[in-house]
PDB file of N, CA and C in Angstrom:
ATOM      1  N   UNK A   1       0.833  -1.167   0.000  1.00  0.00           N
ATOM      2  CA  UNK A   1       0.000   0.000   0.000  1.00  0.00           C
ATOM      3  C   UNK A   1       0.886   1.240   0.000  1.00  0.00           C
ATOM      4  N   UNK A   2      -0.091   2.005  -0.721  1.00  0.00           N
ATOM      5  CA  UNK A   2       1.068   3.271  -0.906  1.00  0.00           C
ATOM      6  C   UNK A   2       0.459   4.547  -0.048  1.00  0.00           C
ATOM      7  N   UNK A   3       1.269   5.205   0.647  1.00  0.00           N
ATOM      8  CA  UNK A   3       0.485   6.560   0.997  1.00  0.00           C
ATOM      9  C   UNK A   3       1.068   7.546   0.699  1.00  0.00           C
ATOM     10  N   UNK A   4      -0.205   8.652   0.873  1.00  0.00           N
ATOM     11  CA  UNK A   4      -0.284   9.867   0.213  1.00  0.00           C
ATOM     12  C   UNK A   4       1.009  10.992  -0.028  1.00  0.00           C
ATOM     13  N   UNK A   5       1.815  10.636   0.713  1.00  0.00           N
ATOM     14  CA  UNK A   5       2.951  10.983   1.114  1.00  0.00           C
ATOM     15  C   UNK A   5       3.918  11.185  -0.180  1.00  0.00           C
ATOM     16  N   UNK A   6       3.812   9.637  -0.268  1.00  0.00           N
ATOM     17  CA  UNK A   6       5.011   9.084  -1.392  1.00  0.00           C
ATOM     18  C   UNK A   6       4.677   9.795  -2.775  1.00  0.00           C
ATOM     19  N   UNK A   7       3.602  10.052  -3.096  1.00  0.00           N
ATOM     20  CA  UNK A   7       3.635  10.686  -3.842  1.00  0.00           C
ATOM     21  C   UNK A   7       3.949  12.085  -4.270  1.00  0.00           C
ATOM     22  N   UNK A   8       3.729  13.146  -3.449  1.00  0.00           N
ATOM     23  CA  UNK A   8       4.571  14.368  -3.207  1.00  0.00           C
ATOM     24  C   UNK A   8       5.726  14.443  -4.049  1.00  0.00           C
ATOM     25  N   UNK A   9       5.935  15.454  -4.727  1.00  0.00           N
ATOM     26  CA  UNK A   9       7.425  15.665  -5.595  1.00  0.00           C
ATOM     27  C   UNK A   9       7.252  14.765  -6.716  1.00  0.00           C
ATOM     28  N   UNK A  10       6.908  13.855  -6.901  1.00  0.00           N
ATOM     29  CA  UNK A  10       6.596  12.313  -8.126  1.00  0.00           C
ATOM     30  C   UNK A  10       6.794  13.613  -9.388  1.00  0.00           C
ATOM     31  N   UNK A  11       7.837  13.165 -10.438  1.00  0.00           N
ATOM     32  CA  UNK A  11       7.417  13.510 -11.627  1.00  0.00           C
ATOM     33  C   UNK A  11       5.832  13.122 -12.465  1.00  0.00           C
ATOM     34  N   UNK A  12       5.640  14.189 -13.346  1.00  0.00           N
ATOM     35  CA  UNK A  12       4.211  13.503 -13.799  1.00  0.00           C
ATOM     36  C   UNK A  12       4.534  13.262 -15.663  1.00  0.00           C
ATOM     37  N   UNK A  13       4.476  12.149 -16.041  1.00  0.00           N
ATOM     38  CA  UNK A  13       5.248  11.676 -17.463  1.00  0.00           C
ATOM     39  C   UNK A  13       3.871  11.398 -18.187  1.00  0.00           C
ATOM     40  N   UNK A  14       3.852  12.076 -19.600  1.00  0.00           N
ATOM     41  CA  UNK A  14       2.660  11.768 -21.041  1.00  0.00           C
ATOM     42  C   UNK A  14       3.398  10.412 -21.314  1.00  0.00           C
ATOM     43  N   UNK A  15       2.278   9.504 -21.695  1.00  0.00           N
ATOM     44  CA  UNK A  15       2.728   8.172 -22.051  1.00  0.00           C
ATOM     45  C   UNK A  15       2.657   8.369 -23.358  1.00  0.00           C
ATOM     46  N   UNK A  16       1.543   9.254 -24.515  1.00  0.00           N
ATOM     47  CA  UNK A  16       2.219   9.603 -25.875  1.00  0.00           C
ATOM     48  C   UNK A  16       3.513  10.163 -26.119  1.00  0.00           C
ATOM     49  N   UNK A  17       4.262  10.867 -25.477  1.00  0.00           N
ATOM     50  CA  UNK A  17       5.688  11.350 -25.813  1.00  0.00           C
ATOM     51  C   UNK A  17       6.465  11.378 -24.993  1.00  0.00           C
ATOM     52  N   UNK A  18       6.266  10.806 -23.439  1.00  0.00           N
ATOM     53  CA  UNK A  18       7.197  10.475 -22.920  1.00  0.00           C
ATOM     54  C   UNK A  18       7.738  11.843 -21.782  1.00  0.00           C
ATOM     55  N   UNK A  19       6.958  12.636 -22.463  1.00  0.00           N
ATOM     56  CA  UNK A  19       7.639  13.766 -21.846  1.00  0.00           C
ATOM     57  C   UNK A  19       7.252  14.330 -20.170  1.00  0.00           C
ATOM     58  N   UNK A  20       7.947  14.983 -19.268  1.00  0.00           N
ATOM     59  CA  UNK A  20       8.072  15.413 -18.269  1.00  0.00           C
ATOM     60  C   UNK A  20       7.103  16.402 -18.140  1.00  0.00           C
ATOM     61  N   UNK A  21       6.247  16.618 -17.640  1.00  0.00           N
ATOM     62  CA  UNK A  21       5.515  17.660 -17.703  1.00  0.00           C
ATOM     63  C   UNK A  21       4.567  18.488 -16.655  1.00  0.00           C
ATOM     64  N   UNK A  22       5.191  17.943 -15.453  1.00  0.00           N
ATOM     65  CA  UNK A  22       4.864  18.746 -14.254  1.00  0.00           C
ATOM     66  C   UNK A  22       5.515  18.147 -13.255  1.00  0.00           C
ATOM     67  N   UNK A  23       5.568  18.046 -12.042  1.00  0.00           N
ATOM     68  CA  UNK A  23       5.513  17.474 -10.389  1.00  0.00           C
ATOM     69  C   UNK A  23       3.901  17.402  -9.578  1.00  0.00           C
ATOM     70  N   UNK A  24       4.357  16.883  -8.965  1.00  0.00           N
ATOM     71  CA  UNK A  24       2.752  16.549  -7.921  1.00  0.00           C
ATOM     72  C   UNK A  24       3.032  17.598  -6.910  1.00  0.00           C
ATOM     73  N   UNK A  25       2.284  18.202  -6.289  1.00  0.00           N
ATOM     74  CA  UNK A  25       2.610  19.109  -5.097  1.00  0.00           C
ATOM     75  C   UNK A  25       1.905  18.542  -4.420  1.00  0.00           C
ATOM     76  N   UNK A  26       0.627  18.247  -4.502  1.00  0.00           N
ATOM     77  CA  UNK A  26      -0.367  18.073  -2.984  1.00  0.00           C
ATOM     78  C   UNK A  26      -1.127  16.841  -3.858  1.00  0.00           C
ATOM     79  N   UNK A  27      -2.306  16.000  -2.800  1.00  0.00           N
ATOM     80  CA  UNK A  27      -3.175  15.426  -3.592  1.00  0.00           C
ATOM     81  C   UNK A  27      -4.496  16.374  -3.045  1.00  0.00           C
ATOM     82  N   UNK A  28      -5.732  15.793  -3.781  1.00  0.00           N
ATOM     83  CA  UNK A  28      -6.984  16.223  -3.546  1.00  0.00           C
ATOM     84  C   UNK A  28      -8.077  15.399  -3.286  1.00  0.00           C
ATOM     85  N   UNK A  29      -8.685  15.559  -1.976  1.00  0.00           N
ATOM     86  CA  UNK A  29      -9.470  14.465  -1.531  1.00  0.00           C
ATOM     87  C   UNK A  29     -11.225  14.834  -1.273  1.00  0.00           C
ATOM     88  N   UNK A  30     -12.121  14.331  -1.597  1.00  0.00           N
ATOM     89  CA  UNK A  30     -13.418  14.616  -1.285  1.00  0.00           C
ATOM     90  C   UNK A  30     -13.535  14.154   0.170  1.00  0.00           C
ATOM     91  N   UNK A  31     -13.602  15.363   1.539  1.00  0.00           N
ATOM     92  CA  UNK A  31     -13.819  14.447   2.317  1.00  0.00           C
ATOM     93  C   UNK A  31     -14.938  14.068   2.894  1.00  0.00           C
ATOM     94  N   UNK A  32     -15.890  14.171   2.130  1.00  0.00           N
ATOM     95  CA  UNK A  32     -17.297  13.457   2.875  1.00  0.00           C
ATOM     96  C   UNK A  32     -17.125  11.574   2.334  1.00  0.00           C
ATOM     97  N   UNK A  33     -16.600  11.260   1.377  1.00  0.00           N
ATOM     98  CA  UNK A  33     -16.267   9.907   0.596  1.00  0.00           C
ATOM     99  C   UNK A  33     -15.091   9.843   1.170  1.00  0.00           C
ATOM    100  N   UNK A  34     -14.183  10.390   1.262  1.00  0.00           N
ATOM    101  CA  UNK A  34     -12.426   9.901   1.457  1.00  0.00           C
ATOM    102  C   UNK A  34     -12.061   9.421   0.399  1.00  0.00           C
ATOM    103  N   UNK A  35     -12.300   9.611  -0.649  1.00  0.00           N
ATOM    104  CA  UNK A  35     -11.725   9.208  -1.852  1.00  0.00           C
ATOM    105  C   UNK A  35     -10.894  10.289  -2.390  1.00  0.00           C
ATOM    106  N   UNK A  36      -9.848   9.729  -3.502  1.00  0.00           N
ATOM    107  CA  UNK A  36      -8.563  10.543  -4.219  1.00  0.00           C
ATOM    108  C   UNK A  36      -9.529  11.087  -5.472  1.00  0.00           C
ATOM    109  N   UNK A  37      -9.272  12.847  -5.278  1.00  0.00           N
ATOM    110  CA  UNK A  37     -10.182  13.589  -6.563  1.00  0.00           C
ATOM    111  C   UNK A  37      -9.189  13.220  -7.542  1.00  0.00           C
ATOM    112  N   UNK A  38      -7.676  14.029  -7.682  1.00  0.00           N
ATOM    113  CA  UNK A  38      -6.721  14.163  -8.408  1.00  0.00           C
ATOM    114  C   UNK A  38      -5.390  14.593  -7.408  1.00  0.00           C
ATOM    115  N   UNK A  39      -4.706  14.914  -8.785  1.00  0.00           N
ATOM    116  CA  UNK A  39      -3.608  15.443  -8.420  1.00  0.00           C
ATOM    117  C   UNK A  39      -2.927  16.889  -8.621  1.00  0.00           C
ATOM    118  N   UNK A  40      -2.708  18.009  -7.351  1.00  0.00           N
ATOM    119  CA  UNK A  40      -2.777  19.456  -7.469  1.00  0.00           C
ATOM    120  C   UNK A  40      -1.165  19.304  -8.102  1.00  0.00           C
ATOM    121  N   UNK A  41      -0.901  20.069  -9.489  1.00  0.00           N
ATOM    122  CA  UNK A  41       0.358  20.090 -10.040  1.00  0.00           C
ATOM    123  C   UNK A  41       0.873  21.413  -9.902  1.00  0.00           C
ATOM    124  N   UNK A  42      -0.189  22.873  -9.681  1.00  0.00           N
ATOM    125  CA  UNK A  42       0.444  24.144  -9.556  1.00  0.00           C
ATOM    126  C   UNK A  42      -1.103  24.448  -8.343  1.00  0.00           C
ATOM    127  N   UNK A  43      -0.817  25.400  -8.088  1.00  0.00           N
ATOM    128  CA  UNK A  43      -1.459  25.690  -7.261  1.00  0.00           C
ATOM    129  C   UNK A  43      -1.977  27.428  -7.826  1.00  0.00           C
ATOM    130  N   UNK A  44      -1.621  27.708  -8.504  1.00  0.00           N
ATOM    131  CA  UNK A  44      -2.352  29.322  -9.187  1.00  0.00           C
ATOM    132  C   UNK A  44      -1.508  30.207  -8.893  1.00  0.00           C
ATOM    133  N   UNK A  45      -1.988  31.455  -8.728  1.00  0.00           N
ATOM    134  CA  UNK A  45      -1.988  32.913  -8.170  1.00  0.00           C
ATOM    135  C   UNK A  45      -3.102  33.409  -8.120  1.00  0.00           C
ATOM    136  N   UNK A  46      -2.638  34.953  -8.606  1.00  0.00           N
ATOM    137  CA  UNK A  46      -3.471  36.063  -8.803  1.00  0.00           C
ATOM    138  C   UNK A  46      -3.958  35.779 -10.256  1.00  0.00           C
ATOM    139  N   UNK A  47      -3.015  35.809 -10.956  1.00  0.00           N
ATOM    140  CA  UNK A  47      -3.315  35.400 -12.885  1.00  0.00           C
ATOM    141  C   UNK A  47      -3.532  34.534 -13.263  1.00  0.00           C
ATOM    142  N   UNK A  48      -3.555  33.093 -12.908  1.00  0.00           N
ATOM    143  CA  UNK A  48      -3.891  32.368 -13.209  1.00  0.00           C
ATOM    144  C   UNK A  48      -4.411  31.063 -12.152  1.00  0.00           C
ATOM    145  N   UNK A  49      -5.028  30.099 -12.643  1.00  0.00           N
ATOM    146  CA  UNK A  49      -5.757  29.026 -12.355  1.00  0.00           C
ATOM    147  C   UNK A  49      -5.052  27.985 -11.611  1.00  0.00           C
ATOM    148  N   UNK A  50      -5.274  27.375 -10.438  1.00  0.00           N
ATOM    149  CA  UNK A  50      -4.659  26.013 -10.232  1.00  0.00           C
ATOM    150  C   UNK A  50      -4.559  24.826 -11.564  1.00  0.00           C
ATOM    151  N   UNK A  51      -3.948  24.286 -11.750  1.00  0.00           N
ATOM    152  CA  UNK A  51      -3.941  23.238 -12.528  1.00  0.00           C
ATOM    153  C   UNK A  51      -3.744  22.211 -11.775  1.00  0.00           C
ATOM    154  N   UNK A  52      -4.632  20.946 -12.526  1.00  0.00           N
ATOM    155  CA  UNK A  52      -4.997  19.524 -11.485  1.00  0.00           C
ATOM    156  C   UNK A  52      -4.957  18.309 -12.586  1.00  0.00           C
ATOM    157  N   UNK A  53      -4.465  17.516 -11.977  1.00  0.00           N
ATOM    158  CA  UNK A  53      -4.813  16.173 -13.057  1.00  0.00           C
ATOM    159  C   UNK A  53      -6.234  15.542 -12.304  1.00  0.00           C
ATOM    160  N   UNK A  54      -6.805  15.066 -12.946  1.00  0.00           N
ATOM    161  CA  UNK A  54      -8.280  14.365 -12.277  1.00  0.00           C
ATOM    162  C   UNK A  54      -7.697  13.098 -12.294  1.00  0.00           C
ATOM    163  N   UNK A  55      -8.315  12.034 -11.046  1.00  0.00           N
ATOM    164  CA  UNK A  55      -7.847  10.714 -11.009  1.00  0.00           C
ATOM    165  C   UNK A  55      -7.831  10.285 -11.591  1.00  0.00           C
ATOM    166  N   UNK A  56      -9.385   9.958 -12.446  1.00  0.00           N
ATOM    167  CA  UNK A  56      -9.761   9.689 -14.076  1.00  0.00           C
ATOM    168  C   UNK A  56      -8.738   9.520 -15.238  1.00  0.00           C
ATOM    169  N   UNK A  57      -7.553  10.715 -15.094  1.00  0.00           N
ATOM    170  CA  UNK A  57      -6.265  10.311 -16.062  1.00  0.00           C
ATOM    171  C   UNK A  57      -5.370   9.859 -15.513  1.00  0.00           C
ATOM    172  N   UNK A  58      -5.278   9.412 -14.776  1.00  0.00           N
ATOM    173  CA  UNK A  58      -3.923   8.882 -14.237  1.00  0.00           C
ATOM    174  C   UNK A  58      -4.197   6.799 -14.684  1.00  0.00           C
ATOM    175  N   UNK A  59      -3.111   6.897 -15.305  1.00  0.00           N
ATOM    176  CA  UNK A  59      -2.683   5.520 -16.128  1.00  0.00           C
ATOM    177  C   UNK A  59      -2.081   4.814 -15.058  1.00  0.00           C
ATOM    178  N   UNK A  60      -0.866   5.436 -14.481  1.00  0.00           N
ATOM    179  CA  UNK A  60      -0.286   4.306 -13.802  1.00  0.00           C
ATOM    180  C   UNK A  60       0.911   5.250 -12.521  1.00  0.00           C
ATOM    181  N   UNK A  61       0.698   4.614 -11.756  1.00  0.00           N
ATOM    182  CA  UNK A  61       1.007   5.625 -10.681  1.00  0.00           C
ATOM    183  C   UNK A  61       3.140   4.327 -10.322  1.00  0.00           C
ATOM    184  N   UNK A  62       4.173   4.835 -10.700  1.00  0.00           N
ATOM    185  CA  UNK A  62       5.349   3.912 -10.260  1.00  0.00           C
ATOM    186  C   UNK A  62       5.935   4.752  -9.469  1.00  0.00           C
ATOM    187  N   UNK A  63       6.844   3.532  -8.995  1.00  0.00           N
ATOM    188  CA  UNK A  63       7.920   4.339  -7.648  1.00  0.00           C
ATOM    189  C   UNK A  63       8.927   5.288  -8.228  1.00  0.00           C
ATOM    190  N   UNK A  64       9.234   6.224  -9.402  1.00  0.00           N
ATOM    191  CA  UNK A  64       9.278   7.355  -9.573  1.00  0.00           C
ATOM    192  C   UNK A  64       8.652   8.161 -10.268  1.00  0.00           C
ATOM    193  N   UNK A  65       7.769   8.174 -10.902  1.00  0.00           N
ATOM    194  CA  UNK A  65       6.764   9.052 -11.481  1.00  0.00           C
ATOM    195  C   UNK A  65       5.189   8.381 -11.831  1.00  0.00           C
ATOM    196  N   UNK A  66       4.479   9.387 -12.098  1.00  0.00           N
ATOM    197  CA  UNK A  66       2.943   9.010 -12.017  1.00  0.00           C
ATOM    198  C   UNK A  66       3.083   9.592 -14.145  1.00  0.00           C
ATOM    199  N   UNK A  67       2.236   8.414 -14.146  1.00  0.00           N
ATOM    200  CA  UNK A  67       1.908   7.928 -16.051  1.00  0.00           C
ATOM    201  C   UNK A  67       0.709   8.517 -16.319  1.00  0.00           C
ATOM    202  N   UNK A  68       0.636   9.971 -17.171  1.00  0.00           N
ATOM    203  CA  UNK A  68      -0.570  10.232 -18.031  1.00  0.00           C
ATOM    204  C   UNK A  68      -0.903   9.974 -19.097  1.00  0.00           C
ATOM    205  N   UNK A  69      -2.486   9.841 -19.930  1.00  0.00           N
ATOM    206  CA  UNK A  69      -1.826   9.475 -21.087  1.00  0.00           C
ATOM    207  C   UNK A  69      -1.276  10.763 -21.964  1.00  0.00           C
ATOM    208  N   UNK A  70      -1.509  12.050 -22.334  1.00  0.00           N
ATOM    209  CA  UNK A  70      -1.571  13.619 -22.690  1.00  0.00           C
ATOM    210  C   UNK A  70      -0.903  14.605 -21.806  1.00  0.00           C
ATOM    211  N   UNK A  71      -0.617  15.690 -22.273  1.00  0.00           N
ATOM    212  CA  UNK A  71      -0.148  16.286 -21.634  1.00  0.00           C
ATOM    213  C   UNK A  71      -1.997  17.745 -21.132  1.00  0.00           C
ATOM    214  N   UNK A  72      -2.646  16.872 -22.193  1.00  0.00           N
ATOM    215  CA  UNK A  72      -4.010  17.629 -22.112  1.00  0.00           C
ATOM    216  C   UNK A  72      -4.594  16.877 -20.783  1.00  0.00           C
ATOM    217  N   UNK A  73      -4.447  16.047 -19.900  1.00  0.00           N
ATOM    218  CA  UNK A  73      -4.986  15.252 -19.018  1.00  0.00           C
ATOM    219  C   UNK A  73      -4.983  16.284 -17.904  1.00  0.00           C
ATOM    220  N   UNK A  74      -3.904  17.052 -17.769  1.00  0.00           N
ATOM    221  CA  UNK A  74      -3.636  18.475 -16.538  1.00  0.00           C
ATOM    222  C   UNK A  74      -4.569  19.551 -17.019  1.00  0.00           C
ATOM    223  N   UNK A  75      -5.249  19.704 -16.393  1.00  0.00           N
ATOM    224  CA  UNK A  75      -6.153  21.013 -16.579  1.00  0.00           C
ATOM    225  C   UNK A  75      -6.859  21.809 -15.173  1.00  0.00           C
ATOM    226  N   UNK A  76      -6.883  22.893 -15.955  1.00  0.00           N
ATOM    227  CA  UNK A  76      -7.991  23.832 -14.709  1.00  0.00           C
ATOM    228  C   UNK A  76      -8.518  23.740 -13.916  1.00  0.00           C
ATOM    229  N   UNK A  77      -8.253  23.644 -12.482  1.00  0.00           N
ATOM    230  CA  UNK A  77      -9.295  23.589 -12.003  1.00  0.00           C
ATOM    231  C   UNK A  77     -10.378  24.383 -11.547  1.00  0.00           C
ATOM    232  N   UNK A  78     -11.377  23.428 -11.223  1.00  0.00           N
ATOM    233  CA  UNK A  78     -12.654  24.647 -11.421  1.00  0.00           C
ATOM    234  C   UNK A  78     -13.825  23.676 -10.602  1.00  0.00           C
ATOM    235  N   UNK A  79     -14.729  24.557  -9.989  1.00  0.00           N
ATOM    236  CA  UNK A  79     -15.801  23.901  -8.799  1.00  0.00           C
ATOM    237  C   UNK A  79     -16.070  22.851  -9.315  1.00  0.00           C
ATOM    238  N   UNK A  80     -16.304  22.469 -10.719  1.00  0.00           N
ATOM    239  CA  UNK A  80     -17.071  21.094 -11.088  1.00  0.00           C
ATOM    240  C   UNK A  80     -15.722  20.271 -11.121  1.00  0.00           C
ATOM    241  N   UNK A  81     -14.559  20.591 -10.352  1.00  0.00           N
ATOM    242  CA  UNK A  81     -13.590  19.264 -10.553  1.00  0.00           C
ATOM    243  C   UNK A  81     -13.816  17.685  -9.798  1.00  0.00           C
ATOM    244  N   UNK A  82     -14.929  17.978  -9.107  1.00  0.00           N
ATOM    245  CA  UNK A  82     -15.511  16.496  -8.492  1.00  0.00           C
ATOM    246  C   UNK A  82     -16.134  15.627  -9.127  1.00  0.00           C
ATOM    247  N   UNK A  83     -16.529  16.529 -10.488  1.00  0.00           N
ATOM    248  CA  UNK A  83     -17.667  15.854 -11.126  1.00  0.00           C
ATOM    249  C   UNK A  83     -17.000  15.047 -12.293  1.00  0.00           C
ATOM    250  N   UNK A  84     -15.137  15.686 -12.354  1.00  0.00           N
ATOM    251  CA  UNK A  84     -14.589  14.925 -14.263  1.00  0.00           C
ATOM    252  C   UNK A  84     -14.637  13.835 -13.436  1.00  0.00           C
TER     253      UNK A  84
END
């Protein structure tokens, strides 16, 4: 079993090109369920948006990086992120 922990810092890798394309900073949890929403990759500002991977894309989670399939899988987040 893995905890929430270990994942922290995890590179986040597109399985179409292979490429590097964020870190994990935090995870995101619904807590009335206790279930894993996604994964927080920036956290925003003033100008712009948090960006989140939804659990939904995550392919394959290994002991050094977490497998998307796109680099389109990271997106915006926004109130309906419970619902991708």
């Amino acid at each position: 079993m893995r905890k929430g922990s270990d994942l922290l810092g995890k590179v986040i890798i597109t399985y179409d090109t292979g490429e590097k394309i964020a870190r994990v900073q935090d995870l995101i949890f619904d807590e009335t369920s206790n279930r894993l929403l996604g994964l927080l990759v920036s956290e925003g500002g003033l100008l712009r948006q948090a960006r989140v991977v939804p659990f939904s894309k995550l392919q394959a989670i290994g002991p050094s990086a977490v497998i998307v399939p796109s680099a389109s899988a990271v997106t915006k987040a926004s109130p309906k992120f419970a619902l991708s």
